[in-house]
C-alpha atoms as a PDB file:
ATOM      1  CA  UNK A   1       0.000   0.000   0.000  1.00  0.00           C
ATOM      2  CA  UNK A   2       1.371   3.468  -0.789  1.00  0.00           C
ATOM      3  CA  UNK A   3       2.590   5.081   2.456  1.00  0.00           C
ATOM      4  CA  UNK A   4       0.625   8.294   2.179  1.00  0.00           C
ATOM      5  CA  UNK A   5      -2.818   6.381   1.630  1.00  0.00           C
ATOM      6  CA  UNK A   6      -1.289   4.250   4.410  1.00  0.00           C
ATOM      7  CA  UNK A   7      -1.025   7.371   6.899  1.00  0.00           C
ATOM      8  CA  UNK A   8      -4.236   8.907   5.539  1.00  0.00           C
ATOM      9  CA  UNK A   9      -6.393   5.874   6.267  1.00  0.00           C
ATOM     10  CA  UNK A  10      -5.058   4.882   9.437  1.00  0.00           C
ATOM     11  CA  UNK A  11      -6.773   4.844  12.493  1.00  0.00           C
ATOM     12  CA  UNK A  12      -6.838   2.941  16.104  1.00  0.00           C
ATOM     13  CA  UNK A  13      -8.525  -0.372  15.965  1.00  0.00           C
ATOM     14  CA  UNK A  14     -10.702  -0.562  19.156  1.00  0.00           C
ATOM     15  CA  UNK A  15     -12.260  -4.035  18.119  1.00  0.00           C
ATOM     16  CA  UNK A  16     -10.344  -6.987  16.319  1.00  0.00           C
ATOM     17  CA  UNK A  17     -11.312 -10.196  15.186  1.00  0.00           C
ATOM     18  CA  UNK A  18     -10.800 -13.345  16.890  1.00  0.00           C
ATOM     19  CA  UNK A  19      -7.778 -14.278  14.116  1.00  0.00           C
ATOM     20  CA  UNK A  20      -4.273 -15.013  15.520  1.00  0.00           C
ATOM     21  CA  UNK A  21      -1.722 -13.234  13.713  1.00  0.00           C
ATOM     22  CA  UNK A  22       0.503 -15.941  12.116  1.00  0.00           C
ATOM     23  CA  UNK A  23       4.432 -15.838  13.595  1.00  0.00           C
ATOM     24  CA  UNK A  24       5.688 -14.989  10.557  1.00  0.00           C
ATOM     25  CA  UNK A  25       3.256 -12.062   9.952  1.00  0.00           C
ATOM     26  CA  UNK A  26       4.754 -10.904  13.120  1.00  0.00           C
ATOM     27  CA  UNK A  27       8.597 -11.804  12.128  1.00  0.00           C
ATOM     28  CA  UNK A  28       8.008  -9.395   9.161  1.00  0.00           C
ATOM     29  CA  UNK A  29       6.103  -6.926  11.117  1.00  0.00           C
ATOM     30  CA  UNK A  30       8.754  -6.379  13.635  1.00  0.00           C
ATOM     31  CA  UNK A  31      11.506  -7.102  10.995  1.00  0.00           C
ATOM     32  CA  UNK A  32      10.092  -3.866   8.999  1.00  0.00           C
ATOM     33  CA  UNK A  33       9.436  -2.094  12.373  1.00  0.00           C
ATOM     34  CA  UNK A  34      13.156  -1.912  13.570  1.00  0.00           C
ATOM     35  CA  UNK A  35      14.283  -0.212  10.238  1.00  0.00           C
ATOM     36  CA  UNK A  36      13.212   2.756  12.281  1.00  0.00           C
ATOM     37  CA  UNK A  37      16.156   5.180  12.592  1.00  0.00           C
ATOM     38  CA  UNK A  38      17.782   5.439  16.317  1.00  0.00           C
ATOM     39  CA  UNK A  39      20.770   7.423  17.391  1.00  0.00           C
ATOM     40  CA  UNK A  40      23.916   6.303  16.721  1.00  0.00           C
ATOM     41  CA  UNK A  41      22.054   3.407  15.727  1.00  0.00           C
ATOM     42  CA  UNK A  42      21.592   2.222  19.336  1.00  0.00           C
ATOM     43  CA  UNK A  43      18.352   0.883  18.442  1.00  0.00           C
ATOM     44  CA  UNK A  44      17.765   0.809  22.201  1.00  0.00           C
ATOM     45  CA  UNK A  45      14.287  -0.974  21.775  1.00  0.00           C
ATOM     46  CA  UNK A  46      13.596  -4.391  22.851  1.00  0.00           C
ATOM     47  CA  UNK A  47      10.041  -6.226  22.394  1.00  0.00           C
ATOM     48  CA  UNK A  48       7.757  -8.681  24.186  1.00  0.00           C
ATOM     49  CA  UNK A  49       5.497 -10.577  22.068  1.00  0.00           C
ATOM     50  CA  UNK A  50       2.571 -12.049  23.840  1.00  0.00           C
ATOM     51  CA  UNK A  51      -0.119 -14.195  21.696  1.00  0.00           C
ATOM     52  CA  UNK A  52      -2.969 -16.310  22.580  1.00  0.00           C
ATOM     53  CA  UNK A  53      -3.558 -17.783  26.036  1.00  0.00           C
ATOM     54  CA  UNK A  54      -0.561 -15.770  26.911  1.00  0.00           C
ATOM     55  CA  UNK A  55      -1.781 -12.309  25.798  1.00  0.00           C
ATOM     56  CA  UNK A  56      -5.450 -13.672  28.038  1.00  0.00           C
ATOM     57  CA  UNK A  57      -3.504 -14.390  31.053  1.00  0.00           C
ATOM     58  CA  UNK A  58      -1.816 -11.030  31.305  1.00  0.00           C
ATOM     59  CA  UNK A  59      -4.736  -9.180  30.887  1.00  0.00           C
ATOM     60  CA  UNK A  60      -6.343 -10.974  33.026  1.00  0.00           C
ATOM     61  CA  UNK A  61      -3.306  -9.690  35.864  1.00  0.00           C
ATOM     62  CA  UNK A  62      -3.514  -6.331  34.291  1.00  0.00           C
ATOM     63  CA  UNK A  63      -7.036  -5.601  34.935  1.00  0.00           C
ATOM     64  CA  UNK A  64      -6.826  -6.700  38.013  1.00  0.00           C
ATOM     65  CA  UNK A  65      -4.212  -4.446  38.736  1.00  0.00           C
ATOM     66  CA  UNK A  66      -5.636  -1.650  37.748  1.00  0.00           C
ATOM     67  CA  UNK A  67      -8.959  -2.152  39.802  1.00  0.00           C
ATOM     68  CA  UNK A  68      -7.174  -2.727  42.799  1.00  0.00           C
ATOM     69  CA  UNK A  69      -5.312   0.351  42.170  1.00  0.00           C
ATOM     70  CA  UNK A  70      -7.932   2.328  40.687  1.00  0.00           C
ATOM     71  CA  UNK A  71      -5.689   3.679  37.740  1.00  0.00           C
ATOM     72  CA  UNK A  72      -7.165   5.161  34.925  1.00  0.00           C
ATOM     73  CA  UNK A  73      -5.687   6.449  31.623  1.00  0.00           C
ATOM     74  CA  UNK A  74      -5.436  10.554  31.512  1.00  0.00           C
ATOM     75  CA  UNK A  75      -2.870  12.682  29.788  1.00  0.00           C
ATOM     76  CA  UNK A  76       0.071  12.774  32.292  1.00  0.00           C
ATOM     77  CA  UNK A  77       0.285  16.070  32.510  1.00  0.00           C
ATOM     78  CA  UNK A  78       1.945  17.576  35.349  1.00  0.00           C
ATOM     79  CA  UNK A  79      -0.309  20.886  35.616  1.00  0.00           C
ATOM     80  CA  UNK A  80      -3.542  21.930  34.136  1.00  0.00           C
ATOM     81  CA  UNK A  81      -3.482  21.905  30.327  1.00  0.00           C
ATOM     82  CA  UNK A  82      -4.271  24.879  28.006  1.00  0.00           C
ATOM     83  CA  UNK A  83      -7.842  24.830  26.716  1.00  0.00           C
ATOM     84  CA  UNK A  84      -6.818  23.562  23.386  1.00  0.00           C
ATOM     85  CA  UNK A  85      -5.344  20.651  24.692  1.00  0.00           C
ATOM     86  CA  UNK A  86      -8.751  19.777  26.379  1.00  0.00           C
ATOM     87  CA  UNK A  87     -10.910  20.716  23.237  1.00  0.00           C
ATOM     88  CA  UNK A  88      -9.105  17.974  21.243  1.00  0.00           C
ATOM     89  CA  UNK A  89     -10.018  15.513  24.171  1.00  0.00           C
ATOM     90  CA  UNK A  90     -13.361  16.373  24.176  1.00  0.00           C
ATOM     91  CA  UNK A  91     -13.241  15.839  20.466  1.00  0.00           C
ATOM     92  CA  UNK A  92     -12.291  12.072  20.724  1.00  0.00           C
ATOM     93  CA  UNK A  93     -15.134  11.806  23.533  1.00  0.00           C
ATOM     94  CA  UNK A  94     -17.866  13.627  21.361  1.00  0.00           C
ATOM     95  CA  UNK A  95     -16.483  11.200  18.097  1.00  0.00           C
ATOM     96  CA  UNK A  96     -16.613   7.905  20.214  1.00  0.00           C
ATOM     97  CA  UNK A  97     -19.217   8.100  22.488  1.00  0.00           C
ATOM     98  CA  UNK A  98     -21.427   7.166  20.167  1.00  0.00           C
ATOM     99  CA  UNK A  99     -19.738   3.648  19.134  1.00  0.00           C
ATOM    100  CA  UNK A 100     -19.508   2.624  22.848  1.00  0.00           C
ATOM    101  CA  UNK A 101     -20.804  -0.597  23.936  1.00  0.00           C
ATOM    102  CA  UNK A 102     -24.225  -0.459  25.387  1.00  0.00           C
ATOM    103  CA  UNK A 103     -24.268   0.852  29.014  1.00  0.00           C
ATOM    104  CA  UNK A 104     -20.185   1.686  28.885  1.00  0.00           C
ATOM    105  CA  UNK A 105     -18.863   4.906  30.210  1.00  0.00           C
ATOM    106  CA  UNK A 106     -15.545   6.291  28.265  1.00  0.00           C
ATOM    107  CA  UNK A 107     -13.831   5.801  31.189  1.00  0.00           C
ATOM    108  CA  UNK A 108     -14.770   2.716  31.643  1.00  0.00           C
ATOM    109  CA  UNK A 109     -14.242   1.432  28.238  1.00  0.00           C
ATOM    110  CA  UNK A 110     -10.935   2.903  27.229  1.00  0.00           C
ATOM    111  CA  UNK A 111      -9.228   1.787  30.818  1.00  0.00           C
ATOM    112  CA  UNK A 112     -10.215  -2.069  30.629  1.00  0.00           C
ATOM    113  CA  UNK A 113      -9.810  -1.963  26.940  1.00  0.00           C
ATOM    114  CA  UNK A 114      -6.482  -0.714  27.524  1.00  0.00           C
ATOM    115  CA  UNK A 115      -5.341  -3.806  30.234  1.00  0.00           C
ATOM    116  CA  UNK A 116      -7.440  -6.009  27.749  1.00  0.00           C
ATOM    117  CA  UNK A 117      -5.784  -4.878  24.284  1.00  0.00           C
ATOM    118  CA  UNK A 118      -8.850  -4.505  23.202  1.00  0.00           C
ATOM    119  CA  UNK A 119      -9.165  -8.239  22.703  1.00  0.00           C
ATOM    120  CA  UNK A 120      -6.435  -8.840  20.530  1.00  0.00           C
ATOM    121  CA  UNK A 121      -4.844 -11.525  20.015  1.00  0.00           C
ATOM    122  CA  UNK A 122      -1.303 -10.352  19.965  1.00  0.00           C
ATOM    123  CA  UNK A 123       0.216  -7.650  22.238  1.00  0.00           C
ATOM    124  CA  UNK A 124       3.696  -6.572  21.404  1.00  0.00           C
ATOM    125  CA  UNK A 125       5.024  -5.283  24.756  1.00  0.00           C
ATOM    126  CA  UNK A 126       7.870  -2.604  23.830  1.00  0.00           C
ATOM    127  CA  UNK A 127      10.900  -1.829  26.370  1.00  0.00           C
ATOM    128  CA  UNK A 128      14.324   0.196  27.275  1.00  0.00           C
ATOM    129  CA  UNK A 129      16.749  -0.805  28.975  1.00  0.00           C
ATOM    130  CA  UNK A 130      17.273   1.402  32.252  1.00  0.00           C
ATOM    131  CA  UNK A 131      21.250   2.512  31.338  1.00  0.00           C
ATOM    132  CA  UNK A 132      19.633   5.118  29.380  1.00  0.00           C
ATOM    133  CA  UNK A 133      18.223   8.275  29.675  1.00  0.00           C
ATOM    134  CA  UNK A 134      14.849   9.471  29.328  1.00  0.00           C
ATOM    135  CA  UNK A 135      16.170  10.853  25.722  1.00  0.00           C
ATOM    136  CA  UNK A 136      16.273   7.557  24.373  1.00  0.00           C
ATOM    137  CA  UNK A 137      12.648   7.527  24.741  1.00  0.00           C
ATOM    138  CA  UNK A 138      12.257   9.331  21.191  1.00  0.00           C
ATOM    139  CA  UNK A 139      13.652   6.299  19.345  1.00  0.00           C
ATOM    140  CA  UNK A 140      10.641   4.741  21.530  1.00  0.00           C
ATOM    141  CA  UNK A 141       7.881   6.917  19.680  1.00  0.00           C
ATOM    142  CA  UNK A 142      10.039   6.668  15.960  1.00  0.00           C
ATOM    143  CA  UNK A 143       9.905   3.040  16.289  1.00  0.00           C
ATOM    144  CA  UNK A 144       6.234   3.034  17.118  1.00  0.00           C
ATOM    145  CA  UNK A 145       5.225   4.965  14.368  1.00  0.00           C
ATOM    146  CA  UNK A 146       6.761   2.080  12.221  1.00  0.00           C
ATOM    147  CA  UNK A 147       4.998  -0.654  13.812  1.00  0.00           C
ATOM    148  CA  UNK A 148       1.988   0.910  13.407  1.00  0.00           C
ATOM    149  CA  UNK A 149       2.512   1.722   9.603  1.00  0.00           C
ATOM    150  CA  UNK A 150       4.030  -1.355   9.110  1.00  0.00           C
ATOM    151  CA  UNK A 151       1.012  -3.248  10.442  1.00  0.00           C
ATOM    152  CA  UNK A 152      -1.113  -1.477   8.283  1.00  0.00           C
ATOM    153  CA  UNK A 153       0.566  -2.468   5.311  1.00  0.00           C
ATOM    154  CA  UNK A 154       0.161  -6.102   6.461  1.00  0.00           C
ATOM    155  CA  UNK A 155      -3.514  -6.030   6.738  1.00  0.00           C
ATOM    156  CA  UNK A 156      -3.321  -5.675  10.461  1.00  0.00           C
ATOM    157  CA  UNK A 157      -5.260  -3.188  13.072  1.00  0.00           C
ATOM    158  CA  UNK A 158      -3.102  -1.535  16.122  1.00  0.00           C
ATOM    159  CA  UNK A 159      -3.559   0.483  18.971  1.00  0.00           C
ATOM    160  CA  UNK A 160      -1.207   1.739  21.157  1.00  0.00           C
ATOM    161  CA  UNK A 161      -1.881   1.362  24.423  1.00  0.00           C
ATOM    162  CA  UNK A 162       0.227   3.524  27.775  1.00  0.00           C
ATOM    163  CA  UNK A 163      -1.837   3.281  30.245  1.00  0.00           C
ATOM    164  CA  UNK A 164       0.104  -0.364  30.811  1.00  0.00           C
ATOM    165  CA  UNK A 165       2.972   1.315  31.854  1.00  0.00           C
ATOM    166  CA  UNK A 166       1.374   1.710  35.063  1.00  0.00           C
ATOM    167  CA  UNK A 167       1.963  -2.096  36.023  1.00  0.00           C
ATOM    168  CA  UNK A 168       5.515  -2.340  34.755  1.00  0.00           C
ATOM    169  CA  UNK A 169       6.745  -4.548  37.693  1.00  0.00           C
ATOM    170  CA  UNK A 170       3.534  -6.840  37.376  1.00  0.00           C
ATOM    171  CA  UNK A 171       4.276  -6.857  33.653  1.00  0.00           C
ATOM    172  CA  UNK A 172       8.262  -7.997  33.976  1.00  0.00           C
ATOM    173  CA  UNK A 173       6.928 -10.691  36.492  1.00  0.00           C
ATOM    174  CA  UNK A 174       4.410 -12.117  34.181  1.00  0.00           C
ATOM    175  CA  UNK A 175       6.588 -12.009  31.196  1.00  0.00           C
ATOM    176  CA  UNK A 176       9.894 -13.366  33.083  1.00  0.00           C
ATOM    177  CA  UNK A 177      11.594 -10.014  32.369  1.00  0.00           C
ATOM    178  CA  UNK A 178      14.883  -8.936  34.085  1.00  0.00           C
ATOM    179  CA  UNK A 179      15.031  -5.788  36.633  1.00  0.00           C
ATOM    180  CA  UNK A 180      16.720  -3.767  34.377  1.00  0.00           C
ATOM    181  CA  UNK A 181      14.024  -3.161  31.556  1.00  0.00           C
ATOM    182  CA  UNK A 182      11.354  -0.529  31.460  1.00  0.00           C
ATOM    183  CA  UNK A 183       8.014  -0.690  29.816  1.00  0.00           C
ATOM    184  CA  UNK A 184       7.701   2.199  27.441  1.00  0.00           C
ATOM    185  CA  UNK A 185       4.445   1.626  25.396  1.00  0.00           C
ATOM    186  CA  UNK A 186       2.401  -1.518  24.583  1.00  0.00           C
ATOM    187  CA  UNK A 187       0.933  -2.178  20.991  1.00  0.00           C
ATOM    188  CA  UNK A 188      -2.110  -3.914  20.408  1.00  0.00           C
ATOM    189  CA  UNK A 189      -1.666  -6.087  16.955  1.00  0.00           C
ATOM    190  CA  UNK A 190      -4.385  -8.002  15.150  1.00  0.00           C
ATOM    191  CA  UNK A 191      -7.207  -8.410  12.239  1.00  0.00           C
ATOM    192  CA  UNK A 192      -9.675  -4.828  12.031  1.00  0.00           C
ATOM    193  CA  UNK A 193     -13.015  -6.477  12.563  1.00  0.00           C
ATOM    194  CA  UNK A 194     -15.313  -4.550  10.078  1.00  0.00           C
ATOM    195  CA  UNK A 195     -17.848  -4.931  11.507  1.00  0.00           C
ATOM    196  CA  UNK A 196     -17.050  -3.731  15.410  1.00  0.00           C
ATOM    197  CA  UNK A 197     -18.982  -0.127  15.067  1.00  0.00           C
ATOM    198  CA  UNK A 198     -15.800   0.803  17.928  1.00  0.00           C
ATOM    199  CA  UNK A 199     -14.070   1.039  14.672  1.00  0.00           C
ATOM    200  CA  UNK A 200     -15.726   3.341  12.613  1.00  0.00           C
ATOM    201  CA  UNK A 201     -14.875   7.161  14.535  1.00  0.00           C
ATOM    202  CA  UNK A 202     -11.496   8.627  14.132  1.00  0.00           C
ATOM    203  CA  UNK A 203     -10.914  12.123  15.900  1.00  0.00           C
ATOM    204  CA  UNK A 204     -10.060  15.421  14.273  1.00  0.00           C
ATOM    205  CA  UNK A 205      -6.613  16.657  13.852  1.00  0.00           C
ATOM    206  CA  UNK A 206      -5.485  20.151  14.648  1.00  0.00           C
ATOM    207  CA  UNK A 207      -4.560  22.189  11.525  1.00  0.00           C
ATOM    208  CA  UNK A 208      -0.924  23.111  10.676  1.00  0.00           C
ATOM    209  CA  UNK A 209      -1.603  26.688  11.568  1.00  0.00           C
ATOM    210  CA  UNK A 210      -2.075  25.419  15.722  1.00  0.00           C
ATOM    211  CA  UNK A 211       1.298  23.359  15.705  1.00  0.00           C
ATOM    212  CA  UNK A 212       3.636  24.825  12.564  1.00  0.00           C
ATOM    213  CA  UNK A 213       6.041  28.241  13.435  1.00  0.00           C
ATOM    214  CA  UNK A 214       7.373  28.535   9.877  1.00  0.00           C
ATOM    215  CA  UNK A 215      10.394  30.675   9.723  1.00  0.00           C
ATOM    216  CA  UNK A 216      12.294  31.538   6.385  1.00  0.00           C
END
C-alpha cells in the first residue's frame, strides 16, 4: 500500500477479530518495524510478544491491577493543560461516544480496553533498557510509528496502548523479564473487525496553523 494512503487511512482499531496473527506475519512486522532510525544506531528498543492464552492471562493480571489500584488512563500532565489541549479531548469523547458498547462509560471502556488490548490476540510489549536516559525515549515513539505503519501495510489493526505502563513490575513478572528493563508503550496487533462499530470514529486533527512556526 502506498505510504501516504497508508497514513491517511489509518486509524486505532478498538475491536479486532478473533484471528491469531501468524508468527511470521509478526517476524516481518517487527523485521520492517526496527528499520526505524535510532541514534547512533543504538536501536535501544527491545520487544515482548505475547499471543494467545498468553496475551489472556496477562490481561487478566492487568485488569486486576488496575482495579485494585484504581488507575485510569489521563494525559500525564503535570499541571492543568491549556484549553486547546482539552478541546481535542473532548473531540475524541464527542467522536466515540457514540460507538460505545451499550451501558459503557468512556472511562470505563478505554481503561479495561487498555489492560485487555482490546481483545487482541497479539500484544507486542515494547521496552528500554534502564542505562539510558529518558532521551532515548524518542527512538521509543520513531519506532512506534513504524509498527503501526508497518502493520497497516500487512492487513493488520493496532492500537497503542500507555496506560500499561502503570503495572511495569507486574508486567516484567508475568513475562519473566529482568530488573533492568522498562516498559515504554504496549501495541495492540491483530485483524480490524469490520464490523465492530468501535471502529468506525477517528478524531479530528489540529490544523498546521495550531502546531507549525514557519520561519524563512
Amino acid at each position: 500500500m502506498d505510504l501516504l494512503k497508508a497514513i491517511e487511512e489509518r486509524r486505532s482499531t478498538r475491536g479486532f477479530l478473533d484471528k491469531p496473527v501468524g508468527r511470521d506475519t509478526l517476524e516481518t512486522l517487527l523485521r520492517l518495524a526496527t528499520q526505524a532510525p535510532s541514534a547512533i544506531n543504538l536501536q535501544p528498543w527491545e520487544f515482548a510478544v505475547v499471543s494467545g492464552e498468553e496475551r489472556k492471562r496477562l490481561s487478566r493480571v492487568l485488569v486486576k491491577r488496575m482495579r485494585e489500584k484504581n488507575i485510569s488512563c489521563g494525559p500525564g500532565a503535570t499541571k492543568p493543560l491549556p484549553e486547546y489541549y482539552v478541546e481535542r479531548q473532548r473531540g475524541l469523547l464527542n467522536v466515540m461516544l457514540p460507538y460505545l458498547p451499550e451501558q459503557a462509560s468512556f472511562q470505563d471502556f478505554i481503561n479495561e480496553g487498555s489492560c485487555n488490548f482490546y481483545g487482541a490476540p497479539t500484544a507486542i510489549i515494547i521496552t528500554i533498557d534502564d542505562v539510558f536516559s529518558s532521551a532515548r525515549l524518542t527512538d521509543i515513539g520513531i519506532v512506534v510509528g513504524y509498527v503501526v505503519l508497518a502493520a497497516h501495510d500487512l492487513g493488520l489493526g493496532t492500537c497503542p496502548i500507555g496506560l500499561i505502563t502503570a503495572f511495569d513490575e507486574d508486567i516484567k513478572e508475568e513475562l519473566s523479564l529482568p530488573d533492568e528493563k522498562h516498559v515504554v508503550i504496549g501495541v495492540a496487533v491483530g485483524y480490524r473487525d469490520p464490523d465492530a462499530s468501535i471502529n468506525q470514529p477517528r478524531s479530528d486533527r489540529a490544523s498546521l496553523n495550531h502546531m507549525v512556526k514557519w520561519r524563512g
